[in-house]
C-alpha atoms as a PDB file:
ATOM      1  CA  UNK A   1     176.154 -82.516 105.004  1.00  0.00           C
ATOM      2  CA  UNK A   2     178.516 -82.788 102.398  1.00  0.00           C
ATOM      3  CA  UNK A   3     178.200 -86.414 101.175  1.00  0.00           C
ATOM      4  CA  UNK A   4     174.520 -87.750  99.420  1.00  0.00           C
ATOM      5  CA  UNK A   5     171.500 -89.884  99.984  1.00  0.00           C
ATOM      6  CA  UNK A   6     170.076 -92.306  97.096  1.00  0.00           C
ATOM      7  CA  UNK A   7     167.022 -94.514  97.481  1.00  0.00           C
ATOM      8  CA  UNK A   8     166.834 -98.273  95.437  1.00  0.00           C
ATOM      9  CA  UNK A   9     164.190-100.272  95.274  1.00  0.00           C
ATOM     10  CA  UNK A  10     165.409-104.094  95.894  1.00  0.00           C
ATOM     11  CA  UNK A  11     162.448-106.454  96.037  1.00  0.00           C
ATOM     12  CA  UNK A  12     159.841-104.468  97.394  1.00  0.00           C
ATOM     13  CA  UNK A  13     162.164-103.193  99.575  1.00  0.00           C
ATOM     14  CA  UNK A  14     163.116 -99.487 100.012  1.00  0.00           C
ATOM     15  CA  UNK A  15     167.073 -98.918 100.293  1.00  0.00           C
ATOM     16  CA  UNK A  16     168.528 -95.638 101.804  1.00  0.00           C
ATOM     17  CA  UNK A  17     171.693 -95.728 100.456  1.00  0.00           C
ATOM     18  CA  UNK A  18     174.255 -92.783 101.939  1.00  0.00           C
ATOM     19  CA  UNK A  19     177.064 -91.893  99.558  1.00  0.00           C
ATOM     20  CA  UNK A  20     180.007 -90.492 101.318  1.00  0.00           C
ATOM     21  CA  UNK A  21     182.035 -87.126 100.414  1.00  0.00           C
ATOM     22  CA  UNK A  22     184.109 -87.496  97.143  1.00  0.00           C
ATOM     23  CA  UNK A  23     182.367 -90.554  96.098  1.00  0.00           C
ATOM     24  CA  UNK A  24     183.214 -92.261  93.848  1.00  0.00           C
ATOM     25  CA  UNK A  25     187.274 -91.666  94.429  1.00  0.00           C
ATOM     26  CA  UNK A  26     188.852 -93.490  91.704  1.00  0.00           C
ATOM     27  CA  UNK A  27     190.847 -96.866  92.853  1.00  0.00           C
ATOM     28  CA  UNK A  28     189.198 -96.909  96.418  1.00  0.00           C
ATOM     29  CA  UNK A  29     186.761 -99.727  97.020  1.00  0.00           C
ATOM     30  CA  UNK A  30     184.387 -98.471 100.215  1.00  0.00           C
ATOM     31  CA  UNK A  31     183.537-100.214 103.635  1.00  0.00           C
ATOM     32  CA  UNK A  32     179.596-101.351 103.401  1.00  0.00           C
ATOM     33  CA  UNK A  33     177.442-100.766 106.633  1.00  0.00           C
ATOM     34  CA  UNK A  34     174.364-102.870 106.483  1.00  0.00           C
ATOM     35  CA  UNK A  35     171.762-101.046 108.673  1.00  0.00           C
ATOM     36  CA  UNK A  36     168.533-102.489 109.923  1.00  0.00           C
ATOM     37  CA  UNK A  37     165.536-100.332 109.803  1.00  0.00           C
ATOM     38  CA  UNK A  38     165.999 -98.221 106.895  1.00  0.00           C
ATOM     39  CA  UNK A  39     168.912 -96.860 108.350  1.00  0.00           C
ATOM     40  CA  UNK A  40     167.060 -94.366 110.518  1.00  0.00           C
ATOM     41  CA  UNK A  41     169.860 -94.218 113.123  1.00  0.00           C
ATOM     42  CA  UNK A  42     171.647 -92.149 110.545  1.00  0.00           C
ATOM     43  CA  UNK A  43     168.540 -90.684 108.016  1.00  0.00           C
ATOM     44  CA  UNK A  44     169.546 -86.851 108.313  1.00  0.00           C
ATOM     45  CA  UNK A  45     165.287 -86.985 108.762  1.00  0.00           C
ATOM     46  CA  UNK A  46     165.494 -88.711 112.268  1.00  0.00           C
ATOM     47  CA  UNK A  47     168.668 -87.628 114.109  1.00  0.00           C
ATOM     48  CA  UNK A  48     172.221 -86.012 113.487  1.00  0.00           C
ATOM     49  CA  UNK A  49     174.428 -88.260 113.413  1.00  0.00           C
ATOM     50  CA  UNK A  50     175.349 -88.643 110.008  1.00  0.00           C
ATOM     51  CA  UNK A  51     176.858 -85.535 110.630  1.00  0.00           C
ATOM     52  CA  UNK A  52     178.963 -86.585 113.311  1.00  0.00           C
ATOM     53  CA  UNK A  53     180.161 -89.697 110.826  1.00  0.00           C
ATOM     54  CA  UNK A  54     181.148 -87.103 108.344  1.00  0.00           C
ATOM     55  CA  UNK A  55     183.524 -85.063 111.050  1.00  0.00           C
ATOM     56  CA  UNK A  56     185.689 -88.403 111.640  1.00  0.00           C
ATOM     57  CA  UNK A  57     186.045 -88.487 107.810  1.00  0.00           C
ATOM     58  CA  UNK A  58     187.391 -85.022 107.906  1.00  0.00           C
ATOM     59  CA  UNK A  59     189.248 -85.599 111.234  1.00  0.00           C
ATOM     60  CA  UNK A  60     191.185 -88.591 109.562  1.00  0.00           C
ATOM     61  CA  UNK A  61     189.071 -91.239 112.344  1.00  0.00           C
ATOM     62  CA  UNK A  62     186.915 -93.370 110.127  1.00  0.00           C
ATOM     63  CA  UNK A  63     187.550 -93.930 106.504  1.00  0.00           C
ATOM     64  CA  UNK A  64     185.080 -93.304 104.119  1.00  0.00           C
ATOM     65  CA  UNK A  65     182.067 -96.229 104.111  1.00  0.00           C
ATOM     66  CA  UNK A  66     178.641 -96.597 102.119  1.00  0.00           C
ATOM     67  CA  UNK A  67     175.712 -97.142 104.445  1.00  0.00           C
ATOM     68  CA  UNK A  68     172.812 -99.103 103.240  1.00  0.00           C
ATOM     69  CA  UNK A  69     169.394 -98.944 105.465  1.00  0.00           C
ATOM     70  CA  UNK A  70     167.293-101.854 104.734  1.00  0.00           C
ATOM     71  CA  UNK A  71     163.592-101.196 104.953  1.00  0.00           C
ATOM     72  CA  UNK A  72     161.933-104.448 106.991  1.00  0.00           C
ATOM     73  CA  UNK A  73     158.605-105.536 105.570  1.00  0.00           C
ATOM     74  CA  UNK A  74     157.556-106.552 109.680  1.00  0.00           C
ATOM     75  CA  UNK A  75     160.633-106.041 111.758  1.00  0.00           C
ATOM     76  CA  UNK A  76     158.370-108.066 114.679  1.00  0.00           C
ATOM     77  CA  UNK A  77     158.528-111.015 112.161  1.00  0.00           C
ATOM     78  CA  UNK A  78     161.938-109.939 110.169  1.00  0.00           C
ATOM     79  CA  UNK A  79     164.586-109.375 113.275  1.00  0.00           C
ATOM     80  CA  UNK A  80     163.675-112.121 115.363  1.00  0.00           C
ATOM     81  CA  UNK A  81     165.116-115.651 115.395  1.00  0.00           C
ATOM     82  CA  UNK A  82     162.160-118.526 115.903  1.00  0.00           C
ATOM     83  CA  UNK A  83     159.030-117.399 116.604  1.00  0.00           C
ATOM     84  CA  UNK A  84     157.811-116.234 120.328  1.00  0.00           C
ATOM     85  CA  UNK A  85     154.721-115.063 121.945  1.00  0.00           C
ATOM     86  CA  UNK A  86     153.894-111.224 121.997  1.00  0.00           C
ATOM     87  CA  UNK A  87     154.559-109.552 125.107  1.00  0.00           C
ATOM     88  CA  UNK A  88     151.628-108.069 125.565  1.00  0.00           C
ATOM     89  CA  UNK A  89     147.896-108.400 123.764  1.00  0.00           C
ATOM     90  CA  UNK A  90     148.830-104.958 122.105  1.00  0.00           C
ATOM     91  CA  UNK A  91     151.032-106.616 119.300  1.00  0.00           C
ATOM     92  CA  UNK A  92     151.291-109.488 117.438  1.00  0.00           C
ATOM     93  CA  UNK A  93     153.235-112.613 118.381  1.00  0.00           C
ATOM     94  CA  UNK A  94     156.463-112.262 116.940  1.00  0.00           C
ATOM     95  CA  UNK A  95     157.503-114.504 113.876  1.00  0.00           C
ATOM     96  CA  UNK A  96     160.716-115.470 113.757  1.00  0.00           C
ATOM     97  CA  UNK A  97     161.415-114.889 110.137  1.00  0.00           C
ATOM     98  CA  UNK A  98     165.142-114.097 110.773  1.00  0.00           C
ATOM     99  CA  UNK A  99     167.089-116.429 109.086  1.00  0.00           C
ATOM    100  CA  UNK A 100     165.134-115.633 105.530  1.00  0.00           C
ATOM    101  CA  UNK A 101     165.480-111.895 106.100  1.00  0.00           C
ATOM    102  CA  UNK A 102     169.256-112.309 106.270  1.00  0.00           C
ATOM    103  CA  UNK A 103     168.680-114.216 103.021  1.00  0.00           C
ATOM    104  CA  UNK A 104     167.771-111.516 101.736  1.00  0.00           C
ATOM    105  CA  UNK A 105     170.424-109.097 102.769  1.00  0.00           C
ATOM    106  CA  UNK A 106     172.900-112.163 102.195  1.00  0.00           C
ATOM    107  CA  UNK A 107     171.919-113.492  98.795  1.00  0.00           C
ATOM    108  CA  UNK A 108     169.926-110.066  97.268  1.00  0.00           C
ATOM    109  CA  UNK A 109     171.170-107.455  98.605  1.00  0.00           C
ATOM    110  CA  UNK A 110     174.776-107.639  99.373  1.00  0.00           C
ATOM    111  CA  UNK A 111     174.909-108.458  95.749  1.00  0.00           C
ATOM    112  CA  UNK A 112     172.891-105.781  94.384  1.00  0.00           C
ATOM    113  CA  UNK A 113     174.996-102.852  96.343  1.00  0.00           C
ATOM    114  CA  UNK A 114     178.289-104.784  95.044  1.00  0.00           C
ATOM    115  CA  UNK A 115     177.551-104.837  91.559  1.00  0.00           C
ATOM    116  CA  UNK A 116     176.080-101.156  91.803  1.00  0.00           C
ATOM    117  CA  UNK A 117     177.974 -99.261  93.638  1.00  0.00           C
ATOM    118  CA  UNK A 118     181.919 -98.660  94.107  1.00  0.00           C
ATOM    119  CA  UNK A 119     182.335-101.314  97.307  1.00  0.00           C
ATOM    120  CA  UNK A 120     185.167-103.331  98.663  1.00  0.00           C
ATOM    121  CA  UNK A 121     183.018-106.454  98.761  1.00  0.00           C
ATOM    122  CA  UNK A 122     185.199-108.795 101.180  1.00  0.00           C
ATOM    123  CA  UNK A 123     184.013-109.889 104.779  1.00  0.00           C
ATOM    124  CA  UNK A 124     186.231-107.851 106.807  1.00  0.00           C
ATOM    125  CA  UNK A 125     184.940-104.665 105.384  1.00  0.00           C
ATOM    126  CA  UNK A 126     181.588-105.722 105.834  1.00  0.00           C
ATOM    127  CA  UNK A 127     179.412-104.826 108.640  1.00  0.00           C
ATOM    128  CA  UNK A 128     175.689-105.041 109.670  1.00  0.00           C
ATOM    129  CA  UNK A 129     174.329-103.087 112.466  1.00  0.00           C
ATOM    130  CA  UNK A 130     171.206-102.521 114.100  1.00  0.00           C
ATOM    131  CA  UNK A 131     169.595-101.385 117.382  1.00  0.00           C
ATOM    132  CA  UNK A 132     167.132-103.007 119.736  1.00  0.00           C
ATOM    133  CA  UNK A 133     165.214-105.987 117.676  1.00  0.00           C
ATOM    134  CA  UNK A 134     167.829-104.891 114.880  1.00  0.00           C
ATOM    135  CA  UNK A 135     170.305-105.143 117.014  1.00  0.00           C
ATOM    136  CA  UNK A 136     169.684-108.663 118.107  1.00  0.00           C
ATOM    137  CA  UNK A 137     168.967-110.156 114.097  1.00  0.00           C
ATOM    138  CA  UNK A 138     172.439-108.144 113.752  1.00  0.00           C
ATOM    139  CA  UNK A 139     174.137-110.317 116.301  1.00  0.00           C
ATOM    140  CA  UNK A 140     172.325-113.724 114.636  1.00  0.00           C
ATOM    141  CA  UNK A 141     174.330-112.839 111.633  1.00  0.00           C
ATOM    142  CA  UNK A 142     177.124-113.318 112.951  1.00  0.00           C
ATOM    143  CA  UNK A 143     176.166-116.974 113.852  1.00  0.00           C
ATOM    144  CA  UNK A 144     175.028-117.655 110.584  1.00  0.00           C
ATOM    145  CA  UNK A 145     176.931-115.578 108.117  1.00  0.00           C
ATOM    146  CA  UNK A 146     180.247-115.384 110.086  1.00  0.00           C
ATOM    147  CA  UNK A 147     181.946-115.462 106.481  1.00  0.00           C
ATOM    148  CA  UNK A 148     180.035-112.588 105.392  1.00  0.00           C
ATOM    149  CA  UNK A 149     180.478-109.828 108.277  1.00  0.00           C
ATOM    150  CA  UNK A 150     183.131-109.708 109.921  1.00  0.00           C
ATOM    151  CA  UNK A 151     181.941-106.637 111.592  1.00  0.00           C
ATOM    152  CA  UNK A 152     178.646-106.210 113.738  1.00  0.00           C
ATOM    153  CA  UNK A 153     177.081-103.618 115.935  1.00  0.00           C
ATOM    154  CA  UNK A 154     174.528-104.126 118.100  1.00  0.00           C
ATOM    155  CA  UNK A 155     172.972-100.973 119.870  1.00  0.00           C
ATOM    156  CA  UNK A 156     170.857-101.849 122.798  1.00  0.00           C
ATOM    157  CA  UNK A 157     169.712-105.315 121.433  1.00  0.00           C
ATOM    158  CA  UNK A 158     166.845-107.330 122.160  1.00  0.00           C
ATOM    159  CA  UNK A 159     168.704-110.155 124.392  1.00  0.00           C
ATOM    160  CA  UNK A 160     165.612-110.880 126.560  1.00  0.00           C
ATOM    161  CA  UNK A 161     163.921-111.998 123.862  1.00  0.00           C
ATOM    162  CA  UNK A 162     163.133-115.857 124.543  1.00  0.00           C
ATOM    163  CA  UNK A 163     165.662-118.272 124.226  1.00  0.00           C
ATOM    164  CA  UNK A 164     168.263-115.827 123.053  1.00  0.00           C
ATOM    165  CA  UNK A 165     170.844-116.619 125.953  1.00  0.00           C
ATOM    166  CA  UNK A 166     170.457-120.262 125.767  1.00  0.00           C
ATOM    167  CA  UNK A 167     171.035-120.131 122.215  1.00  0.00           C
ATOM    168  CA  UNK A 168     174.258-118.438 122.790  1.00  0.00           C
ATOM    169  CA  UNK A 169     175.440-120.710 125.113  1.00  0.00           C
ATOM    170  CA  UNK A 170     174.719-123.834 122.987  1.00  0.00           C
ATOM    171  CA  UNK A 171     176.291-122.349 119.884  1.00  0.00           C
ATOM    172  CA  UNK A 172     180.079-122.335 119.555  1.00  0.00           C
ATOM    173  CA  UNK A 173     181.767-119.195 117.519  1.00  0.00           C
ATOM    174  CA  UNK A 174     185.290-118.463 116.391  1.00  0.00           C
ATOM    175  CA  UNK A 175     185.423-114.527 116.964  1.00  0.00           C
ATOM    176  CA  UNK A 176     189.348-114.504 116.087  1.00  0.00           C
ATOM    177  CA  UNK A 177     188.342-112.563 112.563  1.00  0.00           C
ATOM    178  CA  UNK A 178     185.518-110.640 114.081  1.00  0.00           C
ATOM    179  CA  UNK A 179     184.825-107.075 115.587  1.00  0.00           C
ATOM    180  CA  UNK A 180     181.669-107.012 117.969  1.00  0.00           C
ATOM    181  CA  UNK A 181     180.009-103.779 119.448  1.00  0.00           C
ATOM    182  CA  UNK A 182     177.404-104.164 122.097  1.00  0.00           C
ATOM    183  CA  UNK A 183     176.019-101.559 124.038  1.00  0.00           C
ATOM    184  CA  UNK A 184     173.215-100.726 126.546  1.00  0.00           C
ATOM    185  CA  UNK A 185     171.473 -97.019 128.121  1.00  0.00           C
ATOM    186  CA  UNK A 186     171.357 -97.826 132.044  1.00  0.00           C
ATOM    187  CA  UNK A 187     168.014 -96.709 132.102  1.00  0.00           C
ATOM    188  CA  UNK A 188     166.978 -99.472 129.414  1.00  0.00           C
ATOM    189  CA  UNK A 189     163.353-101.753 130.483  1.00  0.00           C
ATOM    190  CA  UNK A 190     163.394 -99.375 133.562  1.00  0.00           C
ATOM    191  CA  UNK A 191     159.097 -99.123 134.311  1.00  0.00           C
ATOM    192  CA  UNK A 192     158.780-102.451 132.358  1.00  0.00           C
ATOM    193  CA  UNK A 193     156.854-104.952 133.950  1.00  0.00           C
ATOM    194  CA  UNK A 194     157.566-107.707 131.312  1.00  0.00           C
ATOM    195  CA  UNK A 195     160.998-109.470 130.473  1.00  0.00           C
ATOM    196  CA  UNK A 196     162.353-105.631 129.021  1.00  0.00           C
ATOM    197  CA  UNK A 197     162.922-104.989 132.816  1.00  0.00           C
ATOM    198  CA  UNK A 198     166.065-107.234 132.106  1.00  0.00           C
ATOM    199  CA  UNK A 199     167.447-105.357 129.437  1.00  0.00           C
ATOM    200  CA  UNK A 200     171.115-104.436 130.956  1.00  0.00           C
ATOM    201  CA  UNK A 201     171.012-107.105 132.927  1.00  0.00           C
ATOM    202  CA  UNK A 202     170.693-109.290 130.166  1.00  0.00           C
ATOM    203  CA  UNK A 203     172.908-107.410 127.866  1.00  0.00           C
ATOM    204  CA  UNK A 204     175.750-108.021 130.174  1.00  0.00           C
ATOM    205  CA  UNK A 205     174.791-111.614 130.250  1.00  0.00           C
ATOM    206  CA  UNK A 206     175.245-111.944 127.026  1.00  0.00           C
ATOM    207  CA  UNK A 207     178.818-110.112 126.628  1.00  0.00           C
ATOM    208  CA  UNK A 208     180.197-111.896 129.675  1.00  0.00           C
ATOM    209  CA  UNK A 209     179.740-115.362 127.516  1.00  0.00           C
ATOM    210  CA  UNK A 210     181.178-113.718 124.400  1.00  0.00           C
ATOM    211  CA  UNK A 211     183.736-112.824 126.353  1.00  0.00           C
ATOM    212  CA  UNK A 212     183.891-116.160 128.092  1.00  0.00           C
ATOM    213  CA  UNK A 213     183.478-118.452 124.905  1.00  0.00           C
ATOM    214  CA  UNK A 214     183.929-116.394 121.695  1.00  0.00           C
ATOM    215  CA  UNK A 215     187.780-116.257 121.541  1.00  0.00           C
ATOM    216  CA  UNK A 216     187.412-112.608 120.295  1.00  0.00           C
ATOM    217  CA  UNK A 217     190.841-111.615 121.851  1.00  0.00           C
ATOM    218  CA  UNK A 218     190.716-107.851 121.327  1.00  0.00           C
ATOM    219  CA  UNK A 219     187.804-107.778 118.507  1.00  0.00           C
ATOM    220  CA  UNK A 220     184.985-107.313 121.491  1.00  0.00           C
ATOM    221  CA  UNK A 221     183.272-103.947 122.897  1.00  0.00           C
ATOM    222  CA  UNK A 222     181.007-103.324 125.514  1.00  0.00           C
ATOM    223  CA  UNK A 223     179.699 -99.988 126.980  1.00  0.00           C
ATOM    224  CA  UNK A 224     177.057 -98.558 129.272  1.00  0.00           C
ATOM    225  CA  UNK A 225     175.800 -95.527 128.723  1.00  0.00           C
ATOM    226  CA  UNK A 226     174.581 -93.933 132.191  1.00  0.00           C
ATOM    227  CA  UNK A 227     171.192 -92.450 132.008  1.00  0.00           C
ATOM    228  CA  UNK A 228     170.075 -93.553 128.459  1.00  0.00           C
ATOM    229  CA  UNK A 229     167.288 -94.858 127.364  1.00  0.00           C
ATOM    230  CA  UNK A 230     165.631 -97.332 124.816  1.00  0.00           C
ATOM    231  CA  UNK A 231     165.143 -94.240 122.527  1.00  0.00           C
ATOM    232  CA  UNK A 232     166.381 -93.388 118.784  1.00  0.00           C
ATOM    233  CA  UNK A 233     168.453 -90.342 119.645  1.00  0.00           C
ATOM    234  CA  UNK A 234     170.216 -92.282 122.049  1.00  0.00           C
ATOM    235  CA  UNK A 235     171.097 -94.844 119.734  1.00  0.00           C
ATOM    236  CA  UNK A 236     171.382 -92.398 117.118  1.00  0.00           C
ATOM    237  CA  UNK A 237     174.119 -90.794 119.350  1.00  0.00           C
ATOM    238  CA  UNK A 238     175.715 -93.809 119.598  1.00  0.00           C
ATOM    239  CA  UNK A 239     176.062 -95.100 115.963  1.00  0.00           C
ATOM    240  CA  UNK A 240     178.882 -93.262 115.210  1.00  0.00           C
ATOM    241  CA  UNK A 241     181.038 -94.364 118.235  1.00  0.00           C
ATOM    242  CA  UNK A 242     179.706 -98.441 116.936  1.00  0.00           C
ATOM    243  CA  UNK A 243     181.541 -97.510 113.422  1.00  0.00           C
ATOM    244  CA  UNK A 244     184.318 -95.462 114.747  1.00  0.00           C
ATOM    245  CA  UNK A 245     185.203 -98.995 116.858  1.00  0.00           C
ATOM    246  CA  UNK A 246     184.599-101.267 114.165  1.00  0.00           C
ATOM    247  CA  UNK A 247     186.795 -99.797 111.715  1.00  0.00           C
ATOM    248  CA  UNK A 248     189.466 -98.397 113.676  1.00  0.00           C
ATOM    249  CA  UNK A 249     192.816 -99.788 112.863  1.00  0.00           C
ATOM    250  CA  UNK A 250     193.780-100.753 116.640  1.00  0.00           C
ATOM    251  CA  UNK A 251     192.104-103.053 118.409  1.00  0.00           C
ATOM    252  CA  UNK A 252     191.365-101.217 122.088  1.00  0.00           C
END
């Protein structure tokens, strides 16, 4: 690995910040990833794939970006909308503290990594990212902060949690200025017994009324990948193909 990890504490919250290779370059202002989960889809700790991020740097396919994993305090609370029951008696109901954790990213933050580190602060270099309950708070900011990101990943995200699809249906957004990444394993909420059985199924749901309604003309990416599951190293493997889209020049 040739670029470098820092950690920040930002209100209680941890930060693993990843520093790419020559940073800082004098006169270039980097790309910001916002990552949910402390980043762990690219923590050199938990999976490769930083790695693989670095050989498109070399390679000339991604420019150089700073990626920022955000440490949740209770992602069951923190990366869900409104609050909904538990799925099972084995956890807690979940608390639908979303909006104030993107707050937080929005107002504390966002602001924090611009004023510390070498960043090209405007919305269409932004992006936030996150899989499975990350992956769905990740998609809410792009109703509610649409100004902020312009880009957004979401890797396997939680759309059968409650209420999710009628929310997007009710909601109008303008995705003319955005990039979206979705993405699903086929073998996602296969053995479930509870609404997880619906993973793909609603996944695709959800990107046929993006598709439908969100006016992203050629800003909007879906894939399936055959035989995956709701793993890390799946979405791990996955991560850098989400930023390789995102911040390619042409729109395919």
């Amino acid at each position: 690995m040739k670029g470098t990890f820092v950690t920040r504490n930002v209100n209680q919250r941890c930060l693993l910040i990843y520093l790419p290779p020559g940073y800082p370059q004098d006169g270039y202002h980097y790309p910001v990833v916002y990552v949910q989960d402390t980043g762990d889809v690219f923590d050199p700790d938990q999976s490769d794939s930083i790695f693989h991020v670095e050989e498109m740097f070399a390679h000339g396919e991604l420019s150089p970006l700073i990626l920022v994993g955000i440490e949740p305090f209770n992602r069951l609370d923190e990366y869900t909308p409104w609050p909904a029951p538990a799925l099972d008696n084995r956890f807690a109901d979940f608390g639908g503290q979303g909006a104030a954790y993107l707050e937080f990213v929005v107002e504390v933050c966002k602001p924090f990594i611009d004023k510390h580190f070498q960043t090209d602060p405007r919305a269409e270099m932004t992006a936030i990212i996150g899989k499975s309950l990350g992956g769905l708070i990740s998609l809410y900011a792009l109703y509610l902060y649409p100004h902020v990101f312009r880009k957004i990943a979401s890797i396997s995200g939680s759309f059968w949690y409650p209420g999710v699809i009628e929310y997007m249906k009710e909601q109008p957004i303008d995705g003319r200025m955005h990039r979206l990444y979705l993405d699903v394993g086929s073998m996602e909420g296969w053995g479930k017994e509870n609404i997880q059985k619906e993973m793909v199924a609603r996944t695709k749901e959800a990107y046929a009324l993006l598709e439908e309604s969100g006016n992203f003309q050629r800003g909007l990416h879906f894939t399936v990948e055959e035989g995956a599951e709701h793993q890390l190293p799946f979405f791990a493997k996955r991560f850098p193909h989400a930023l390789k889209w995102l911040y390619s020049v042409e729109r395919k």
